[in-house]
C-alpha atoms as a PDB file:
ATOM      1  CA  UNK A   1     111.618 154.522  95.792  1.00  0.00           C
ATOM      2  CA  UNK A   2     110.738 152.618  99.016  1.00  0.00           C
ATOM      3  CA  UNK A   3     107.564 152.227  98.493  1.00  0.00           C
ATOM      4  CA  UNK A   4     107.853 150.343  95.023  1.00  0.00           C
ATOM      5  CA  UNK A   5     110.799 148.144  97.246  1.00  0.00           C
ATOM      6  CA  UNK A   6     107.810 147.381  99.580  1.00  0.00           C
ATOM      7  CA  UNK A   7     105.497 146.855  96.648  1.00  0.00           C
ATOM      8  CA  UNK A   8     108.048 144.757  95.004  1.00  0.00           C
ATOM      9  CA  UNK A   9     108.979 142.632  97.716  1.00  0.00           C
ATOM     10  CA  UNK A  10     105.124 141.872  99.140  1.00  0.00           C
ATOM     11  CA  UNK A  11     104.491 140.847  95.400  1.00  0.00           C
ATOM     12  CA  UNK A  12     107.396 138.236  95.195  1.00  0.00           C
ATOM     13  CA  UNK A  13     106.755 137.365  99.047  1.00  0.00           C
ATOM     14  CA  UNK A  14     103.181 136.508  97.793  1.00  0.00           C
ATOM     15  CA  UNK A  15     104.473 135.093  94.757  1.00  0.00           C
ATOM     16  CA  UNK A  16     106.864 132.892  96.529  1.00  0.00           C
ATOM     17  CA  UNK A  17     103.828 131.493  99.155  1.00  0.00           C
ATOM     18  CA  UNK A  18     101.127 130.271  95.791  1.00  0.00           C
ATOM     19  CA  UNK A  19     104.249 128.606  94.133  1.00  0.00           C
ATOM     20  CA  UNK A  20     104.660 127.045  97.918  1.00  0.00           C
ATOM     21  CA  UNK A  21     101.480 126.188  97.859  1.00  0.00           C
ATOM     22  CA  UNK A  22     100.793 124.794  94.325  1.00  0.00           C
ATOM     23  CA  UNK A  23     104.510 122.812  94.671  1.00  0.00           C
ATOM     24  CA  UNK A  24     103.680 121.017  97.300  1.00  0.00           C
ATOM     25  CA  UNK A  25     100.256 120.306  97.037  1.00  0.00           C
ATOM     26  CA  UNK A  26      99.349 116.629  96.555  1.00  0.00           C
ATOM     27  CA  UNK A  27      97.777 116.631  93.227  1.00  0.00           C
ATOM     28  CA  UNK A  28     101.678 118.447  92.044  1.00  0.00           C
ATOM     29  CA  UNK A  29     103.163 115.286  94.090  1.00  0.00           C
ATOM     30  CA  UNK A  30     100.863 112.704  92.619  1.00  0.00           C
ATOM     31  CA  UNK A  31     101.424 113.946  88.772  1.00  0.00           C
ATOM     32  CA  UNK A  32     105.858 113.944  89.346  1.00  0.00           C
ATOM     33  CA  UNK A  33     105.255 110.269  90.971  1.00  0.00           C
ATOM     34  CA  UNK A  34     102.952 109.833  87.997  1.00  0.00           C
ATOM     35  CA  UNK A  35     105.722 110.908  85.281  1.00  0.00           C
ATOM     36  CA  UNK A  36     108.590 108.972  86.720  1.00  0.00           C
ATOM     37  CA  UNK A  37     106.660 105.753  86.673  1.00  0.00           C
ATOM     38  CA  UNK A  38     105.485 106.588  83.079  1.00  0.00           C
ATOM     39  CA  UNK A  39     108.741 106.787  81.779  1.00  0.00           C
ATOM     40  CA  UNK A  40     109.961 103.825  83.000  1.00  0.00           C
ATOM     41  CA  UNK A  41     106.227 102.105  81.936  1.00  0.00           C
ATOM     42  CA  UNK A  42     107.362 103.955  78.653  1.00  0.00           C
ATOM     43  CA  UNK A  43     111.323 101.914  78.674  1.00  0.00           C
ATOM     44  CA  UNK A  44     109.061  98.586  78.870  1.00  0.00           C
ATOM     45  CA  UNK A  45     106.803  99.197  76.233  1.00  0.00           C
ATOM     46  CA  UNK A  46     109.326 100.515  74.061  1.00  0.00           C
ATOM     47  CA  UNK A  47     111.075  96.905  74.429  1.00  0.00           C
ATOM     48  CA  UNK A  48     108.406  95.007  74.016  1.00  0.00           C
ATOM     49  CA  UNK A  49     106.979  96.677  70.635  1.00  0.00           C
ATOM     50  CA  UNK A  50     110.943  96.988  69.073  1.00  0.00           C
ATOM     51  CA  UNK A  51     112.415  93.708  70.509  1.00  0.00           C
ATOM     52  CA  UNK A  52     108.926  91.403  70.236  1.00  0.00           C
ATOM     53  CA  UNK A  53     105.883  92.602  68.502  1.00  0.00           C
ATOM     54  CA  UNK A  54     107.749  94.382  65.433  1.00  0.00           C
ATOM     55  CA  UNK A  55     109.913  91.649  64.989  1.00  0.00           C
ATOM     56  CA  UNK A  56     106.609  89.269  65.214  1.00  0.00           C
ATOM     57  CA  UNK A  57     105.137  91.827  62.711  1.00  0.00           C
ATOM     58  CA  UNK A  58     108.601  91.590  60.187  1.00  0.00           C
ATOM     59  CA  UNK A  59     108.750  87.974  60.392  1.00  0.00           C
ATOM     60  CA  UNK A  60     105.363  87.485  58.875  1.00  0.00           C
ATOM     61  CA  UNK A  61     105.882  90.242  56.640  1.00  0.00           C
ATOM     62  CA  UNK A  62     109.267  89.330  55.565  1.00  0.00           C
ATOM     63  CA  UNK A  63     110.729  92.375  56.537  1.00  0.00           C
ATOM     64  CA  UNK A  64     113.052  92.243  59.802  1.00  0.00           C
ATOM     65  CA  UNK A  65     113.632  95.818  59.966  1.00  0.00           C
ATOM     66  CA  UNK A  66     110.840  98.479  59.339  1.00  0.00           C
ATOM     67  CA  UNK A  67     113.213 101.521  59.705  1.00  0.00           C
ATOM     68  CA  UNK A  68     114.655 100.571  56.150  1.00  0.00           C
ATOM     69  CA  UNK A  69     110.708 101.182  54.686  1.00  0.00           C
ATOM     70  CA  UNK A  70     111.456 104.202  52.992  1.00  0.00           C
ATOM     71  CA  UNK A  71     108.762 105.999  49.792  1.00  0.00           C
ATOM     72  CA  UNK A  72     111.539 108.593  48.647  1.00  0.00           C
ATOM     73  CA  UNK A  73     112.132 110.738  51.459  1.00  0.00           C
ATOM     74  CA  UNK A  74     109.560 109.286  53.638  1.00  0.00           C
ATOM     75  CA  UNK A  75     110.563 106.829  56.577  1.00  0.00           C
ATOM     76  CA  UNK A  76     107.593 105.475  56.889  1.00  0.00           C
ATOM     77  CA  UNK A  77     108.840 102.007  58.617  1.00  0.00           C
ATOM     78  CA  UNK A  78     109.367 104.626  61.496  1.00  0.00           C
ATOM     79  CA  UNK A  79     106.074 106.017  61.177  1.00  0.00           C
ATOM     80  CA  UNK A  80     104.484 102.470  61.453  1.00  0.00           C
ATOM     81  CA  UNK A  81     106.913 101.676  64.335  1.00  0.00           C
ATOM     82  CA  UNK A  82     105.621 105.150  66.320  1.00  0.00           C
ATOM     83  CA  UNK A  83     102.118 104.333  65.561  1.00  0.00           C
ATOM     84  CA  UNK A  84     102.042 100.547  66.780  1.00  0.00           C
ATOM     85  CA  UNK A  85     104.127 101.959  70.265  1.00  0.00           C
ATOM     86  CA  UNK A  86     101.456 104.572  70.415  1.00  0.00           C
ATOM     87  CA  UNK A  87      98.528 101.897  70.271  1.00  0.00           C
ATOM     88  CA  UNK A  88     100.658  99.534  72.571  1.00  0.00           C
ATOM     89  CA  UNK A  89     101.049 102.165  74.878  1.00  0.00           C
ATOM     90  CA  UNK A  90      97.454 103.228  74.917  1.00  0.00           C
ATOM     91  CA  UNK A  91      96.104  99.963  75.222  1.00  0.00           C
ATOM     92  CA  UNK A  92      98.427  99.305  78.183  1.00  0.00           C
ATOM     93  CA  UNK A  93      97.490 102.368  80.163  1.00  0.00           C
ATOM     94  CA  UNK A  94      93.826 101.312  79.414  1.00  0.00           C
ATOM     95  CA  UNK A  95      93.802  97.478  81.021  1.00  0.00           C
ATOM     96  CA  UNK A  96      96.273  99.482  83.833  1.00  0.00           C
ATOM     97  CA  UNK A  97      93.411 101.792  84.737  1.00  0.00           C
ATOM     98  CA  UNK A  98      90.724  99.210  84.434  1.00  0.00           C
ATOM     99  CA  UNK A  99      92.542  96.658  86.830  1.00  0.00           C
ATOM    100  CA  UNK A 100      93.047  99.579  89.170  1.00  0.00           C
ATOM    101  CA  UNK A 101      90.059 101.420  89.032  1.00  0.00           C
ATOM    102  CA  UNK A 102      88.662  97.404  89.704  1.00  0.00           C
ATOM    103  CA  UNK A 103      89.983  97.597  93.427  1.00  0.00           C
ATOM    104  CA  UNK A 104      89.669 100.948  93.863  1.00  0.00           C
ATOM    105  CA  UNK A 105      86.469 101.905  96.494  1.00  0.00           C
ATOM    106  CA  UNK A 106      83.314 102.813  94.586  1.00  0.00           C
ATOM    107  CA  UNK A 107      82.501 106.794  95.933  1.00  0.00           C
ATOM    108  CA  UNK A 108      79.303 107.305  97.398  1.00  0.00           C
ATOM    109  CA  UNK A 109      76.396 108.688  95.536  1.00  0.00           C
ATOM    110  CA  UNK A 110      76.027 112.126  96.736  1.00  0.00           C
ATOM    111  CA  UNK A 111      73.177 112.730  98.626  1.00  0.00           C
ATOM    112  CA  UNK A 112      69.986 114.562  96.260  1.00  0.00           C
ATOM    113  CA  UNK A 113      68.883 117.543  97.643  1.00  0.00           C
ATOM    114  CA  UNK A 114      65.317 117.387  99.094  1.00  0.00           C
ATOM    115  CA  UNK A 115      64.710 120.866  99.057  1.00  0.00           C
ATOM    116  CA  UNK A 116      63.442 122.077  95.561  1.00  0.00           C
ATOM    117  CA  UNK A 117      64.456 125.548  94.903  1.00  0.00           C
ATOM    118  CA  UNK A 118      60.920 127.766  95.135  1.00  0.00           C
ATOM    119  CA  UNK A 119      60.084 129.935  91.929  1.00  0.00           C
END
């Protein structure tokens, strides 16, 4: 019975120290930083699609509300409203990481081997 205790316990203990490890590497850091500013990125673009570019959209349409677009049971105005957030959304992230990856230092080419392997 002690020895399975012992067994037991060195497997949590070990257990415990890679969920240490993985928690608080910085990759693990960098993605939770990377979530709380995309939900608040996400607040902004939901706005600005709802309050300016689907109202654009309605006006020259003539419909001021797409969630009343219904075929039978389908809400499709909703649909349309997810899809043009998605596309919003992906096109924002896009000009994001091509102003950023603008500034960001270019890596180094790694350095070719000069040894060629012998057959």
């Amino acid at each position: 019975m002690d020895d399975l205790k012992k067994k037991t316990t060195g497997k949590a203990a070990t257990f415990l120290q890679e969920f240490k490890t993985f928690a608080f590497q910085g990759n693990v850091i960098d993605l939770a930083i990377g979530i709380v500013i995309g939900t608040a990125f996400n607040a902004v673009i939901t706005s600005l699609v709802n309050d300016i570019i689907m109202q654009a959209i309605a006006w020259a349409f003539g419909k001021p509300d797409f969630s009343k677009i219904v075929i039978g049971p389908i809400h499709i105005g909703n649909f349309i409203t997810a899809i043009v957030n998605f596309l919003i959304i992906a096109l924002s992230v896009f000009v994001a990481l091509k102003f950023v990856m603008r500034w960001m230092p270019k890596k180094e080419e790694a350095a070719t081997p000069t040894t060629t392997p012998t057959v």
